[in-house]
PDB file of N, CA and C in Angstrom:
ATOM      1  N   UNK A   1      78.256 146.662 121.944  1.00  0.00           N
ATOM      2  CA  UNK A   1      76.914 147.144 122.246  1.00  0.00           C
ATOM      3  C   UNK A   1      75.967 145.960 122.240  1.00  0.00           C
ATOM      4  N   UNK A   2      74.612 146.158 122.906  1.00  0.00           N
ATOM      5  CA  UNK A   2      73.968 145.161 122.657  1.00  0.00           C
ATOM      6  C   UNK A   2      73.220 144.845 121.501  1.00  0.00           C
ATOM      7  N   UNK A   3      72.747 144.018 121.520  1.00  0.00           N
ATOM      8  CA  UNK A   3      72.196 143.615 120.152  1.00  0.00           C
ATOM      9  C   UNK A   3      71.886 142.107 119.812  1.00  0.00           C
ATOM     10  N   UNK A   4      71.348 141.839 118.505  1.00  0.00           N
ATOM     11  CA  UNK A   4      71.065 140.207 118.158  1.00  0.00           C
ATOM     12  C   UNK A   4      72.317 140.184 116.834  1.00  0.00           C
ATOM     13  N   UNK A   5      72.911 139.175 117.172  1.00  0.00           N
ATOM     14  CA  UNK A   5      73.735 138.811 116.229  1.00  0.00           C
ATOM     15  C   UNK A   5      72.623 138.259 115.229  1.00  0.00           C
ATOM     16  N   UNK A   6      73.665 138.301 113.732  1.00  0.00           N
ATOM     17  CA  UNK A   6      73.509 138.328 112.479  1.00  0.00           C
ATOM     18  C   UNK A   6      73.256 136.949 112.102  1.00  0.00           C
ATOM     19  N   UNK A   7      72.157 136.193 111.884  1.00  0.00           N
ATOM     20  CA  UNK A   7      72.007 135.454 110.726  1.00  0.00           C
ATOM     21  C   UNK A   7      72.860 134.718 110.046  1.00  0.00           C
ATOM     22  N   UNK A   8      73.351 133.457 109.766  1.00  0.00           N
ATOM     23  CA  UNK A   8      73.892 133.161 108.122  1.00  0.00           C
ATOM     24  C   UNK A   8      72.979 133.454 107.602  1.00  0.00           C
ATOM     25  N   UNK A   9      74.115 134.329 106.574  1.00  0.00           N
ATOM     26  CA  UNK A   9      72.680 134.541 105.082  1.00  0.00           C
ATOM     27  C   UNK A   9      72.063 135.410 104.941  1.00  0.00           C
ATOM     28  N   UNK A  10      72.329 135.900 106.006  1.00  0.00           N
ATOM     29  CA  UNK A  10      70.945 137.810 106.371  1.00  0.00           C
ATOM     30  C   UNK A  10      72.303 138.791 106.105  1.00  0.00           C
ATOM     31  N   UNK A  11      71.853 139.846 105.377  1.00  0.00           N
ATOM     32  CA  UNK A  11      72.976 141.141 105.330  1.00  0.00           C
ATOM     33  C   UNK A  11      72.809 141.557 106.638  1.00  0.00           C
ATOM     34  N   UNK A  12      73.716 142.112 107.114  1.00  0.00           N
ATOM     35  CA  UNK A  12      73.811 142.641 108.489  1.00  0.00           C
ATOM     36  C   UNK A  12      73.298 143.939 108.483  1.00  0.00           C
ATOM     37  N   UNK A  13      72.885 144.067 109.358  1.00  0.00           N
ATOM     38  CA  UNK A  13      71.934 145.691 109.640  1.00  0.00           C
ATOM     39  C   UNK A  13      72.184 146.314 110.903  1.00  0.00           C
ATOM     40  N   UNK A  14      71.401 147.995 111.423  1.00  0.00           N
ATOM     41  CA  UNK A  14      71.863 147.962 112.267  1.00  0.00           C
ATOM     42  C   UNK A  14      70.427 148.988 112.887  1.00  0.00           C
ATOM     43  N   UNK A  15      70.101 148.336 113.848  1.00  0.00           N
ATOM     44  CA  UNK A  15      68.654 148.641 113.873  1.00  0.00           C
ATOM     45  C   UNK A  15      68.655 150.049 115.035  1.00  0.00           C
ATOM     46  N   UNK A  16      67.387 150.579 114.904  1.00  0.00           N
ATOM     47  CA  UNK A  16      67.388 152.079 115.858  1.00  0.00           C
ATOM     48  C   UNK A  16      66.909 151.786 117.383  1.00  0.00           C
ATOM     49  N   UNK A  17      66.432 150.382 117.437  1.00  0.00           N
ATOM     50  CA  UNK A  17      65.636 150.340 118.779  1.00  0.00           C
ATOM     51  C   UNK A  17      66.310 150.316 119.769  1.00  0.00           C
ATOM     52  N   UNK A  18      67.817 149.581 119.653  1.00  0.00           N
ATOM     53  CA  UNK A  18      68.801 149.561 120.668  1.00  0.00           C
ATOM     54  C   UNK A  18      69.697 150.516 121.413  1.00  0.00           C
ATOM     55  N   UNK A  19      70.090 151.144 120.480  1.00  0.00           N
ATOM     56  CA  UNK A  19      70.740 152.081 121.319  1.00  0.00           C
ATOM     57  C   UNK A  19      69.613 153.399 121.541  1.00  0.00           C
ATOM     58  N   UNK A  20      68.156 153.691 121.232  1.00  0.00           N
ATOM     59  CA  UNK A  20      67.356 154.323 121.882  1.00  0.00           C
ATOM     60  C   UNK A  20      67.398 153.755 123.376  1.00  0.00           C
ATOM     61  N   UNK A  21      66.558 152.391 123.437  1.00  0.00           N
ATOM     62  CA  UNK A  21      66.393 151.979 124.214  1.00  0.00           C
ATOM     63  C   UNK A  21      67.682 151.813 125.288  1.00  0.00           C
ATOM     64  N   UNK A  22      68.970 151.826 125.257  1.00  0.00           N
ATOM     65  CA  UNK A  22      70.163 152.239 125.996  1.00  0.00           C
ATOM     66  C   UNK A  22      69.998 153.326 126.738  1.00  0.00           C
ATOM     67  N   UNK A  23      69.814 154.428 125.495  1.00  0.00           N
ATOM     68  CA  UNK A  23      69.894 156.003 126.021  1.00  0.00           C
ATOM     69  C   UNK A  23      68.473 155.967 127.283  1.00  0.00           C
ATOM     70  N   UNK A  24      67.598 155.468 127.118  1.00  0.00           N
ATOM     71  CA  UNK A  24      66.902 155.450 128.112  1.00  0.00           C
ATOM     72  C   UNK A  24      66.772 155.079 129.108  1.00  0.00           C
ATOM     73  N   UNK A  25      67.476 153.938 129.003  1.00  0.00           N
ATOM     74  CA  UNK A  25      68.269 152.896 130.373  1.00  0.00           C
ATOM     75  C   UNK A  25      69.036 154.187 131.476  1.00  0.00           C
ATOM     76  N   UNK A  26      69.887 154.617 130.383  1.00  0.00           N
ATOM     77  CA  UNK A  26      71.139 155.350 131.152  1.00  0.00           C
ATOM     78  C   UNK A  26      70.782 156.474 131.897  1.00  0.00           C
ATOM     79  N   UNK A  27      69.832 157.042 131.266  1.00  0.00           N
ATOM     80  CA  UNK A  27      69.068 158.394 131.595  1.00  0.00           C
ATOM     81  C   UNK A  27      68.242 157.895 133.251  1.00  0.00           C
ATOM     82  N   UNK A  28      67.901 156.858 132.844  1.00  0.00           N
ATOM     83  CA  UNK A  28      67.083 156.585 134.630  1.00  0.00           C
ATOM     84  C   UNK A  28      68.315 156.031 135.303  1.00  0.00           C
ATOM     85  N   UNK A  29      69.301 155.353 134.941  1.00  0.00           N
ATOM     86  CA  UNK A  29      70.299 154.715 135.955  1.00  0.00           C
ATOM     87  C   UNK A  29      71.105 156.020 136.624  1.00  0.00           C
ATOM     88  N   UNK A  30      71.410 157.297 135.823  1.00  0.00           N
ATOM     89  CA  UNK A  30      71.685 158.449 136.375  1.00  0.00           C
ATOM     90  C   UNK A  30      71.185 159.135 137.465  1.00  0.00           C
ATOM     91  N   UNK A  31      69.616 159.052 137.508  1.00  0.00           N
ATOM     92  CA  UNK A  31      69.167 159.159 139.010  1.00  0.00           C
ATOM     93  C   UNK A  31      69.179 158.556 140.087  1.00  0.00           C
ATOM     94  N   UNK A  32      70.245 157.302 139.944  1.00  0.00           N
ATOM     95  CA  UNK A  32      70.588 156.655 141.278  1.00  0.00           C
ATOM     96  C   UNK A  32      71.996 156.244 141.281  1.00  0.00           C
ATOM     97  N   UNK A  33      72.711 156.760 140.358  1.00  0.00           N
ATOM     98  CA  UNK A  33      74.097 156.656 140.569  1.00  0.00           C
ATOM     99  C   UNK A  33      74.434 158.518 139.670  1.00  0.00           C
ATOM    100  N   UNK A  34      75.464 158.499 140.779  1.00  0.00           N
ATOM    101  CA  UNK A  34      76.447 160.313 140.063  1.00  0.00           C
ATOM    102  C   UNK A  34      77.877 159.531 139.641  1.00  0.00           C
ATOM    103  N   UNK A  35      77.886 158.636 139.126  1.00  0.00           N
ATOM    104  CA  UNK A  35      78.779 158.281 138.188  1.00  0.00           C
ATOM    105  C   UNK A  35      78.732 158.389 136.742  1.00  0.00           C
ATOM    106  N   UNK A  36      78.351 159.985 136.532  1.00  0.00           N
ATOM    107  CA  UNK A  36      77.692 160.490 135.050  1.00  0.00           C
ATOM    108  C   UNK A  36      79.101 159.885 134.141  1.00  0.00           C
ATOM    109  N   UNK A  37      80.189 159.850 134.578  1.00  0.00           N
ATOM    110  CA  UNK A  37      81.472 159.548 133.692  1.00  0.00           C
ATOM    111  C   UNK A  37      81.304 158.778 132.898  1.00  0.00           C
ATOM    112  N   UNK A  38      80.803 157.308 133.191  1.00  0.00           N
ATOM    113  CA  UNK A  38      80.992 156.424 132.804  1.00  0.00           C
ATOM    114  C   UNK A  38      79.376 156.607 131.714  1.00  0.00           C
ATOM    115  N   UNK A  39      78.411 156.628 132.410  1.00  0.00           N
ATOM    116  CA  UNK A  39      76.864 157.227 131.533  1.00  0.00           C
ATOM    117  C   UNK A  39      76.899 158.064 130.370  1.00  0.00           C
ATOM    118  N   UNK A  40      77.870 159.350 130.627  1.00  0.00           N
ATOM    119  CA  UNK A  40      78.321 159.811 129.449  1.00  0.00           C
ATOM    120  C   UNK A  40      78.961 159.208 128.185  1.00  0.00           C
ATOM    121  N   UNK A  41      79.959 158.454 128.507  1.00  0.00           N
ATOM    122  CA  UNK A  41      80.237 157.935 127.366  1.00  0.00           C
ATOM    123  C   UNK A  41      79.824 156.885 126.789  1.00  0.00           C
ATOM    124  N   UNK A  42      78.722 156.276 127.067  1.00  0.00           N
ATOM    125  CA  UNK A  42      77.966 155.361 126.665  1.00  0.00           C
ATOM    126  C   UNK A  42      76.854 156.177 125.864  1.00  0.00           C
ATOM    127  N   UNK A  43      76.103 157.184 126.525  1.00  0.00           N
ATOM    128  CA  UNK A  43      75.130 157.844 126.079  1.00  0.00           C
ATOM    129  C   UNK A  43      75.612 158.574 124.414  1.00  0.00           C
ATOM    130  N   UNK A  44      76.774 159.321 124.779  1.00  0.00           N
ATOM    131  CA  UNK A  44      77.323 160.030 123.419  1.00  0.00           C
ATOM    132  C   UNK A  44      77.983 158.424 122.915  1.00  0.00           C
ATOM    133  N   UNK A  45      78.088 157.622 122.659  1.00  0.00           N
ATOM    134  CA  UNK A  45      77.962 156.450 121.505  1.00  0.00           C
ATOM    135  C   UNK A  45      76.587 155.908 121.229  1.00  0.00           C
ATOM    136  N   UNK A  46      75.641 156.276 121.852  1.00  0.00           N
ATOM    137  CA  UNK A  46      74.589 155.664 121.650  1.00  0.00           C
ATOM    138  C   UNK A  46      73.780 156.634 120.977  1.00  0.00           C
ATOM    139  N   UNK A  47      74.041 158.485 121.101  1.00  0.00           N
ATOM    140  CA  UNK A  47      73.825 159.193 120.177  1.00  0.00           C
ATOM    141  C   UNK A  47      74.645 159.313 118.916  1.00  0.00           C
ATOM    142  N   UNK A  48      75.524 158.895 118.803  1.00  0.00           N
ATOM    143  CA  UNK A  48      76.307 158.488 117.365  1.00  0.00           C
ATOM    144  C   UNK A  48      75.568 157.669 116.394  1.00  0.00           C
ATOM    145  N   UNK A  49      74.744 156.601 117.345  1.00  0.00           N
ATOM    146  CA  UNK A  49      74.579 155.467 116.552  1.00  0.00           C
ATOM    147  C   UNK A  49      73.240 155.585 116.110  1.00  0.00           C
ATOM    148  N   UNK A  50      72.681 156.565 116.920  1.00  0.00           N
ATOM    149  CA  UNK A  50      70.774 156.970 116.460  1.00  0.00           C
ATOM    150  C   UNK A  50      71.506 158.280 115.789  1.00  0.00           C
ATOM    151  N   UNK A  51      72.725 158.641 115.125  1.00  0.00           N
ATOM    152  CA  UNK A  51      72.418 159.963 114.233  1.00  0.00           C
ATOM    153  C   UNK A  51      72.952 159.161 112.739  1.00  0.00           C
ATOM    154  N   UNK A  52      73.224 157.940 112.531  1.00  0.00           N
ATOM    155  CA  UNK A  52      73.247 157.715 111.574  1.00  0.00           C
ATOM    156  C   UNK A  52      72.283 156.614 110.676  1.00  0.00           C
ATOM    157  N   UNK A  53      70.963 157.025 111.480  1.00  0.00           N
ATOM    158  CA  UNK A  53      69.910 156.955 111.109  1.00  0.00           C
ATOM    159  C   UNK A  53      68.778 158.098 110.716  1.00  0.00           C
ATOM    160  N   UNK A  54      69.951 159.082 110.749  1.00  0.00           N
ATOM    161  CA  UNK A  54      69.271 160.268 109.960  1.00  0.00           C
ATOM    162  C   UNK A  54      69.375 160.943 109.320  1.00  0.00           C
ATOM    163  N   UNK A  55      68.614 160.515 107.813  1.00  0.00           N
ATOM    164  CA  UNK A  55      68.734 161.370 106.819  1.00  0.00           C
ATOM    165  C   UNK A  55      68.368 163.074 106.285  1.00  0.00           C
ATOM    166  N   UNK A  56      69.385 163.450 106.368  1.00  0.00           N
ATOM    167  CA  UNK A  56      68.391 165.454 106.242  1.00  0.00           C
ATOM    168  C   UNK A  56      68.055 165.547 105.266  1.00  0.00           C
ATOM    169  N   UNK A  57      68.758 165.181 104.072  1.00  0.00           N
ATOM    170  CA  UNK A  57      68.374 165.498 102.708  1.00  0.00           C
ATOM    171  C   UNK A  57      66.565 164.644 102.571  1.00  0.00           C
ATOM    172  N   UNK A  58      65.978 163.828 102.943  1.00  0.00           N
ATOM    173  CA  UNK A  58      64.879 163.552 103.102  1.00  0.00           C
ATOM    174  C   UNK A  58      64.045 163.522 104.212  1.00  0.00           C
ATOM    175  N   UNK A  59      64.450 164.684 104.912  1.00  0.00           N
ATOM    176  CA  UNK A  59      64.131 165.008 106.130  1.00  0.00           C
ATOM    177  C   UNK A  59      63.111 163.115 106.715  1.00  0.00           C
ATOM    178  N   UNK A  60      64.210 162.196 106.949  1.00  0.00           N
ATOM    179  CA  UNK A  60      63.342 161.059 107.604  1.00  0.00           C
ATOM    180  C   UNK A  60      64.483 160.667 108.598  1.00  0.00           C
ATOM    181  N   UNK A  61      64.096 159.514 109.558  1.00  0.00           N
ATOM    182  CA  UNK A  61      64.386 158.892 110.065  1.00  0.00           C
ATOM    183  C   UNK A  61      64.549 157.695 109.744  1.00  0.00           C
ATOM    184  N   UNK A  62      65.417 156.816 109.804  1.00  0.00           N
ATOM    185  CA  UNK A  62      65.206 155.534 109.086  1.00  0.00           C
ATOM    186  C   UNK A  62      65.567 154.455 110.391  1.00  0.00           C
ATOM    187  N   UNK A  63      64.413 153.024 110.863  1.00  0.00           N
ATOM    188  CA  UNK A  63      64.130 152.080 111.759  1.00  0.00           C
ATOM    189  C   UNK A  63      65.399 151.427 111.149  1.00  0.00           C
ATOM    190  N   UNK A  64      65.984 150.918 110.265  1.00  0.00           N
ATOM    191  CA  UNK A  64      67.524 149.972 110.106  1.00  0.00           C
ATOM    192  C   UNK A  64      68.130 150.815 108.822  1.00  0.00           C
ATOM    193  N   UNK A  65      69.704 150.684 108.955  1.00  0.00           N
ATOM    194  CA  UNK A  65      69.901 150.821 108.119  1.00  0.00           C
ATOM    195  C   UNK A  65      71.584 150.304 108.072  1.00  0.00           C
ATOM    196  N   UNK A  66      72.784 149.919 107.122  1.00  0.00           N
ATOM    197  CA  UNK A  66      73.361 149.259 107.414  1.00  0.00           C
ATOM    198  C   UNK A  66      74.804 149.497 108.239  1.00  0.00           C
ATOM    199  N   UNK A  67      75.822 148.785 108.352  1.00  0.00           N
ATOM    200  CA  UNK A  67      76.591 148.612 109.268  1.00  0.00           C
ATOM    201  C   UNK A  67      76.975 150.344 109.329  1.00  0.00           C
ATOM    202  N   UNK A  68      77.195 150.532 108.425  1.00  0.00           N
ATOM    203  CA  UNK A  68      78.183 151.882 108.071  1.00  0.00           C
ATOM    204  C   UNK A  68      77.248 153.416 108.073  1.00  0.00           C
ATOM    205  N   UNK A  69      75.345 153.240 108.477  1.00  0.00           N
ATOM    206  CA  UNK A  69      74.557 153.720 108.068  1.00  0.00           C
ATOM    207  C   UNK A  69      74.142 154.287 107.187  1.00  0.00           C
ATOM    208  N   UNK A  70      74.415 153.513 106.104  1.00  0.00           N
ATOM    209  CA  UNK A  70      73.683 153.679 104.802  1.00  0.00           C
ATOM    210  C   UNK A  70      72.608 153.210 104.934  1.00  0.00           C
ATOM    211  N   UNK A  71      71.819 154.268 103.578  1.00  0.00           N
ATOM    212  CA  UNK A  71      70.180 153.604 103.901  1.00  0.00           C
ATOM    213  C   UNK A  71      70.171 153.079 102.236  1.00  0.00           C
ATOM    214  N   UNK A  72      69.641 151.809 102.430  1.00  0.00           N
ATOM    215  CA  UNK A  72      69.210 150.957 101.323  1.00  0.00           C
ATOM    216  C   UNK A  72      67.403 151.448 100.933  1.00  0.00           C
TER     217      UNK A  72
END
């Protein structure tokens, strides 16, 4: 996926802006290509990766959180 590689020295994280910003890519590239096949499965990994930035038990959303989406 895309992204900024990690730092020496920085804990690795895994931030929400990217794969939003994907899902939105894909959503307009769909109106000029019907190759939903390939859009689909990018889109459902990119909703995987914005649902483990969400916590229910504190009904929030969390902007990073780490590799495995735990929230620190």
């Amino acid at each position: 996926m895309v992204g900024q590689e990690t730092l020496p020295g920085v804990e690795p994280s895994h931030p929400l802006n990217m794969p939003m910003i994907m899902l939105n890519v894909i959503c307009e590239l769909r109106t000029y290509n019907n190759n939903h096949t390939l859009y689909n499965e990018i889109a459902d990994e990119c909703v995987a990766q914005i649902k483990r930035h969400v916590h229910e038990d504190r009904k929030a959303i969390f902007e990073t959180v780490t590799p495995n989406g735990e929230f620190t």
